[in-house]
Protein backbone atom coordinates (compact mmCIF):
# COMPACT_ATOMS: atom_id res chain seq x y z
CA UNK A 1 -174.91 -16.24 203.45
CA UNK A 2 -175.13 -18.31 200.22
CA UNK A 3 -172.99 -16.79 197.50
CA UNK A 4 -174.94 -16.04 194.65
CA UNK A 5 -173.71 -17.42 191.05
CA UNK A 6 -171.54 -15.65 188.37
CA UNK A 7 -173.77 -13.68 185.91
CA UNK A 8 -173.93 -16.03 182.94
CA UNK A 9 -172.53 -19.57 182.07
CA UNK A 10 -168.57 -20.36 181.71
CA UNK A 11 -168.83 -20.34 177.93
CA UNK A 12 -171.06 -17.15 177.63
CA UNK A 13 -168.66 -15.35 179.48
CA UNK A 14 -165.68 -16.68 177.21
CA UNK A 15 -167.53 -15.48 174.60
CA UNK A 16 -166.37 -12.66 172.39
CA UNK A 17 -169.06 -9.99 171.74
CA UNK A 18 -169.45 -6.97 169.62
CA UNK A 19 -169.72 -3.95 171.58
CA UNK A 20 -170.84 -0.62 170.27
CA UNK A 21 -170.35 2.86 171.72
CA UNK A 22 -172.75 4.81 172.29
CA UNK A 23 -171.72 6.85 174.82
CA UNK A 24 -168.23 8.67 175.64
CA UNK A 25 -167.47 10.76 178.88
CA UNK A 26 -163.98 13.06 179.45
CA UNK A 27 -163.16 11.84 182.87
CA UNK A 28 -159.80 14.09 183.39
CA UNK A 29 -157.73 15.18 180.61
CA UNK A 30 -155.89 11.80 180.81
CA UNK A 31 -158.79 9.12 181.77
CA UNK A 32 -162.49 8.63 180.00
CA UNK A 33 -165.76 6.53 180.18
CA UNK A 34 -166.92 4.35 177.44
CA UNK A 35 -170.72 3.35 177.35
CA UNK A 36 -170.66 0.42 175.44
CA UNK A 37 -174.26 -1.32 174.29
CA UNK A 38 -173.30 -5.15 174.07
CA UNK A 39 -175.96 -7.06 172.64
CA UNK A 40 -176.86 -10.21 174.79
CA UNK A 41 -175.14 -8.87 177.90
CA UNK A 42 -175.55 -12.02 180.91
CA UNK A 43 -175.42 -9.28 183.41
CA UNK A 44 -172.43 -8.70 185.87
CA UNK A 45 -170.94 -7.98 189.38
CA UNK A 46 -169.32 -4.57 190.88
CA UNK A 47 -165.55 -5.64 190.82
CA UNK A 48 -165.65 -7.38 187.99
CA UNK A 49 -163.90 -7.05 184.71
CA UNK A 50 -163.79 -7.33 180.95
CA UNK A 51 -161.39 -8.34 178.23
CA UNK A 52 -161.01 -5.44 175.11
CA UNK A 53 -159.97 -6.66 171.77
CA UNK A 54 -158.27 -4.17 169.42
CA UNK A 55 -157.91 -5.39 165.36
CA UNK A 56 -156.12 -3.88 162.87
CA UNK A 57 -156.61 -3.83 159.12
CA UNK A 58 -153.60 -6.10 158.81
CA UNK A 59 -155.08 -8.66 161.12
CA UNK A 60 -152.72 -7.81 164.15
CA UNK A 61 -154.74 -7.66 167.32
CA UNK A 62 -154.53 -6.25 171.00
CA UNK A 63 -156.28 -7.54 174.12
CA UNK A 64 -156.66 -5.42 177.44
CA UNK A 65 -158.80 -5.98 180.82
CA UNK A 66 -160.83 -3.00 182.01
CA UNK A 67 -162.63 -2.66 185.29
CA UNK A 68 -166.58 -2.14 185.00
CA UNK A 69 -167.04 1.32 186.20
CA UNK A 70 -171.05 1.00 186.77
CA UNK A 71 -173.68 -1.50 187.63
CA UNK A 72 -175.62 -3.69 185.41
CA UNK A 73 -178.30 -2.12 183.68
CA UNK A 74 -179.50 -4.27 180.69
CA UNK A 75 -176.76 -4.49 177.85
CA UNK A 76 -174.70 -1.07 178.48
CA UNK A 77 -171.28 -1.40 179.97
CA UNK A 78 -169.14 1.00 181.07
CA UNK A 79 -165.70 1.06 181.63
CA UNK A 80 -162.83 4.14 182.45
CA UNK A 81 -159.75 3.97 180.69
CA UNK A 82 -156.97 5.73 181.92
CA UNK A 83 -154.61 6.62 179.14
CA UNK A 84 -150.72 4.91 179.68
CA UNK A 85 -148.08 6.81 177.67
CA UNK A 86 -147.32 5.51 174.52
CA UNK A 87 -149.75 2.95 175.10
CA UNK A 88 -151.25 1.69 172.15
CA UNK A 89 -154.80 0.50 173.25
CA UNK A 90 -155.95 2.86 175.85
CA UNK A 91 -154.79 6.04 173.76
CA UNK A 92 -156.85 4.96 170.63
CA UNK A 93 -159.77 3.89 173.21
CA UNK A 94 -159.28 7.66 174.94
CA UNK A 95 -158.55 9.28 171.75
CA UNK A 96 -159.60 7.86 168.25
CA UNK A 97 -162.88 5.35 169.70
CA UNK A 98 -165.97 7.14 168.59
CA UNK A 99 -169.90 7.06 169.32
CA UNK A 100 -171.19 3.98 166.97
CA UNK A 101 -167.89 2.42 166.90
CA UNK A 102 -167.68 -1.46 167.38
CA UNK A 103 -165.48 -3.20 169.35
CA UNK A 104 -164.95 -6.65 170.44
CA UNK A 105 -165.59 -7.49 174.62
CA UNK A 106 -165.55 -10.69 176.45
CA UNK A 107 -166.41 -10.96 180.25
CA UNK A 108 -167.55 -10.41 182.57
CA UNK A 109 -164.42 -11.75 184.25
CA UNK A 110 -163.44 -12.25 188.06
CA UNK A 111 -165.64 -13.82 191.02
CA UNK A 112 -163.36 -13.09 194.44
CA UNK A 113 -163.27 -9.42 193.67
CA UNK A 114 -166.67 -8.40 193.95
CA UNK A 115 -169.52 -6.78 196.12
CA UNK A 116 -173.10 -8.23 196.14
CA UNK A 117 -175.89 -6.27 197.31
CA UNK A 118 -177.13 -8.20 200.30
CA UNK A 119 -173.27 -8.72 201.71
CA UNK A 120 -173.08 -7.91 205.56
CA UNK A 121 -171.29 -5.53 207.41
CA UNK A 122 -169.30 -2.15 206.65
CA UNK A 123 -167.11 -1.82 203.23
CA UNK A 124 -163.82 -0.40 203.38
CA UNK A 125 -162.42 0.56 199.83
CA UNK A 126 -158.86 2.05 199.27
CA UNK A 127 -158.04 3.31 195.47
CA UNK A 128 -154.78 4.19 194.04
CA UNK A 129 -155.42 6.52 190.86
CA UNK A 130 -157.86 4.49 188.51
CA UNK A 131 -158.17 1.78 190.83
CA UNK A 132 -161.39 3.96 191.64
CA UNK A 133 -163.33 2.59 188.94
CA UNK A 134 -164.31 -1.06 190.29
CA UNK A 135 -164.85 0.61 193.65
CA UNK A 136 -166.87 2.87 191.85
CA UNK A 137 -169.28 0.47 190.60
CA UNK A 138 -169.33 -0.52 194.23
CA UNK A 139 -170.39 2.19 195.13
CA UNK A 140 -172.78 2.75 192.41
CA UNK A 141 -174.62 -1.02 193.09
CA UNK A 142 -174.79 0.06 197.23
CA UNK A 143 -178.20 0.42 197.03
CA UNK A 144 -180.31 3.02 199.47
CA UNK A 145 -180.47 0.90 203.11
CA UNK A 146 -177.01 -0.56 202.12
CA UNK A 147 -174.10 -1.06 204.59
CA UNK A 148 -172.12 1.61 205.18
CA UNK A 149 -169.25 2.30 203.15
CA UNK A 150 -166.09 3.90 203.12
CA UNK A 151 -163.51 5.07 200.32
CA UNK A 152 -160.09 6.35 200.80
CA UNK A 153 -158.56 7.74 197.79
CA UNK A 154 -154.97 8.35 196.94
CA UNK A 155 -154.23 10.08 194.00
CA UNK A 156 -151.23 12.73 193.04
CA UNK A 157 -153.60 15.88 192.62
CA UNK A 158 -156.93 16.85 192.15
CA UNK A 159 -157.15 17.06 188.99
CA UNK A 160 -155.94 13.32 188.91
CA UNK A 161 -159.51 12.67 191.07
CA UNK A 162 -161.82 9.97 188.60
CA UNK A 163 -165.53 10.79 189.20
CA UNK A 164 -164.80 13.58 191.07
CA UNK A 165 -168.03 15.10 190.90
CA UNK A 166 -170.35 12.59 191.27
CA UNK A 167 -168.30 11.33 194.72
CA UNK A 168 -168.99 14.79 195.67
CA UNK A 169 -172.81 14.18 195.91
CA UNK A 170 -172.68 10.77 197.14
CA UNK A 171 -170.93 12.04 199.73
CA UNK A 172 -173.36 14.69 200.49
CA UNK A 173 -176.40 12.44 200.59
CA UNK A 174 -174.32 9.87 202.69
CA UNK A 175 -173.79 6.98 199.69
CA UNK A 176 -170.08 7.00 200.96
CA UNK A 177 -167.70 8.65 202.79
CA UNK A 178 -164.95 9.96 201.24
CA UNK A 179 -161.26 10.50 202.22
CA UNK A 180 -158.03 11.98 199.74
CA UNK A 181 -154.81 11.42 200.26
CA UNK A 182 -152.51 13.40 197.52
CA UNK A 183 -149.33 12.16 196.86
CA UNK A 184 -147.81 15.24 195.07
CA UNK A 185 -149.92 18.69 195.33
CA UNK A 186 -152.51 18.81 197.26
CA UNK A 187 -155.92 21.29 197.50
CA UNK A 188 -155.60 24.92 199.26
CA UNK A 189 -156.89 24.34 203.11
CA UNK A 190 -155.64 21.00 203.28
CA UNK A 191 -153.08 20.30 206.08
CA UNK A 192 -151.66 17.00 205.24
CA UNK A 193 -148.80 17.52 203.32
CA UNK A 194 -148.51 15.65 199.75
CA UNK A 195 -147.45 11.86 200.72
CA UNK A 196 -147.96 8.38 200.18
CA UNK A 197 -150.67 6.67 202.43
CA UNK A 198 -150.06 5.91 205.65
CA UNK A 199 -152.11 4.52 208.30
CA UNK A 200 -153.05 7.40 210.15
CA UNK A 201 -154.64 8.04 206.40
CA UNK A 202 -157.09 4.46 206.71
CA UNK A 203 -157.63 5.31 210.53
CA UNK A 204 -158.89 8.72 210.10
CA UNK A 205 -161.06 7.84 206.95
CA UNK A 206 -161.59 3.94 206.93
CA UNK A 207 -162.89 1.80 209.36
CA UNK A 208 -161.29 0.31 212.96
CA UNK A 209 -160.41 -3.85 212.86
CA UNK A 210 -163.39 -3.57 215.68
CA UNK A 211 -165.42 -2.88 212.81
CA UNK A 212 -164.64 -6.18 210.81
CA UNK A 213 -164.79 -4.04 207.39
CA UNK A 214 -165.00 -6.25 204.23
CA UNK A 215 -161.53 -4.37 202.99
CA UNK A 216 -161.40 -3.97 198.63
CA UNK A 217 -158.22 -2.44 197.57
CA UNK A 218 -157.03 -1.61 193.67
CA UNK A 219 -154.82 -0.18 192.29
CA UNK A 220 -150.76 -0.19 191.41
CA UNK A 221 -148.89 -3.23 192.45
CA UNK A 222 -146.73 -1.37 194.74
CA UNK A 223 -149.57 0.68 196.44
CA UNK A 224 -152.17 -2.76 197.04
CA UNK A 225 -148.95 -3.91 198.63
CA UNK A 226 -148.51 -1.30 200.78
CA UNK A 227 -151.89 -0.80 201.76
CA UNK A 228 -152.53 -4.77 202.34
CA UNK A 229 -149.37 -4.40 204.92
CA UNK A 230 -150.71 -1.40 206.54
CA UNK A 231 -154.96 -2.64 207.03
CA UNK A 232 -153.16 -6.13 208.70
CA UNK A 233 -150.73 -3.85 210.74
CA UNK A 234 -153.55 -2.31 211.97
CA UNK A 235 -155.38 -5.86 212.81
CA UNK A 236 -157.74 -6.04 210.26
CA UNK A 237 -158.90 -9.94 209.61
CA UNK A 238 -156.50 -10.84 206.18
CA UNK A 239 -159.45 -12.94 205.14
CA UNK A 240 -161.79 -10.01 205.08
CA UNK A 241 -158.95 -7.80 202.68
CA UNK A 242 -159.80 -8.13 199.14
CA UNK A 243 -157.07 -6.82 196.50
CA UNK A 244 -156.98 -6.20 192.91
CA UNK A 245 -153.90 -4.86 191.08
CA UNK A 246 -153.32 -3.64 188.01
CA UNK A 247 -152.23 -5.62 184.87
CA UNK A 248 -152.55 -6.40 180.83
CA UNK A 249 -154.37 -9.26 179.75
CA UNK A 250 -152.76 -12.26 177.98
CA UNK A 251 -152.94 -11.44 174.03
């Protein structure tokens, strides 16, 4: 299959934009959706990212990546930022960022981390706390006689779970199917007992090597690693895993 080109030219995604909210959604207490209009958007991938810019009054600015949380529909963007203690972009973002706001955005950003419609065989996603959100655009671009896909989703409690909800119905109508793994409290009913992920975890959830899953995994450093190590244990092709961890931008 030919791979289809990056939404927009090299310079128009280098380009700084102004990007003005116009919609914001309470996620959990500690994570929320921006809807961003960006005027000229070129378009872009599930996976893919964009750059933030922060400036203060004094001049001083700040620069973070976000994960798009949604597919490309004309110029809106949306992103989920997960607030970081005592961080000082994502809490104004969560916190002070309100409807008709401007920001600056440059993107979109990233071409080996991404899922095209039209891509054969079954997906295999694994998320570790926010790494949901690219997935989630993933999930969101499958469209109806897409390849099957599968998300396993460690996170320390429910209340931690992004898009909780809405996985809920794609699950129901058979978008996705959806697997938790809780790392510190988990739901009443559920047998496994709070833990890291393990491989039983992928094999009960996820898909076999025999199915030759395209494998996307976010997240943590520490929990990509782990995961990587446990999808290759298992025999799964390392040319078909896919990983994106988390990390600021350059200022």
């Amino acid at each position: 299959m030919a791979r289809a080109a990056l939404p927009g030219g090299l310079s128009a995604r280098r380009a700084w934009r102004e990007a003005r909210l116009v919609e914001r959604r309470a996620e959990t207490p500690s994570a929320t959706t921006l809807v961003l209009d960006v005027t000229g958007w070129p378009g872009h991938l599930a996976g893919q990212h964009v750059d933030l810019r922060l400036t203060a009054d004094d001049g001083y600015t700040a620069t973070r990546s976000y994960s798009l949380a949604g597919p490309a529909v004309g110029d809106r963007v949306e992103v989920t930022v997960q607030r970081v203690p005592d961080g000082e972009v994502s809490t104004f973002l969560c916190d002070d960022l309100q409807v008709g706001d401007r920001i600056r955005l440059r993107g979109p950003v990233g071409g080996w981390f991404v899922w095209r419609p039209g891509q054969p065989g079954p997906v295999l996603l694994v998320a570790g706390g926010s790494g949901v959100v690219p997935l989630m655009a993933m999930i969101r671009t499958r469209p109806a006689d897409g390849p099957p896909f599968r998300l396993v989703y460690s996170a320390r409690e429910p209340d931690d779970v992004l898009h909780r909800d809405e996985l809920g119905r794609l699950a129901a109508r058979g978008v996705v199917d959806v697997g938790f793994v809780f790392t510190r409290r988990t739901p009443d009913g559920v047998e496994r007992a709070p833990g890291r992920l393990r491989s039983d975890d992928l094999d009960r959830s996820g898909w076999t090597a025999a199915d030759a899953p395209t494998c996307y995994v976010c997240g943590p450093t520490g929990f990509v690693e782990a995961a990587a190590t446990l999808l290759t244990a298992a025999g799964h092709d390392p040319a078909r895993i896919r990983t994106e961890r988390f990390g600021p931008s350059g200022p």
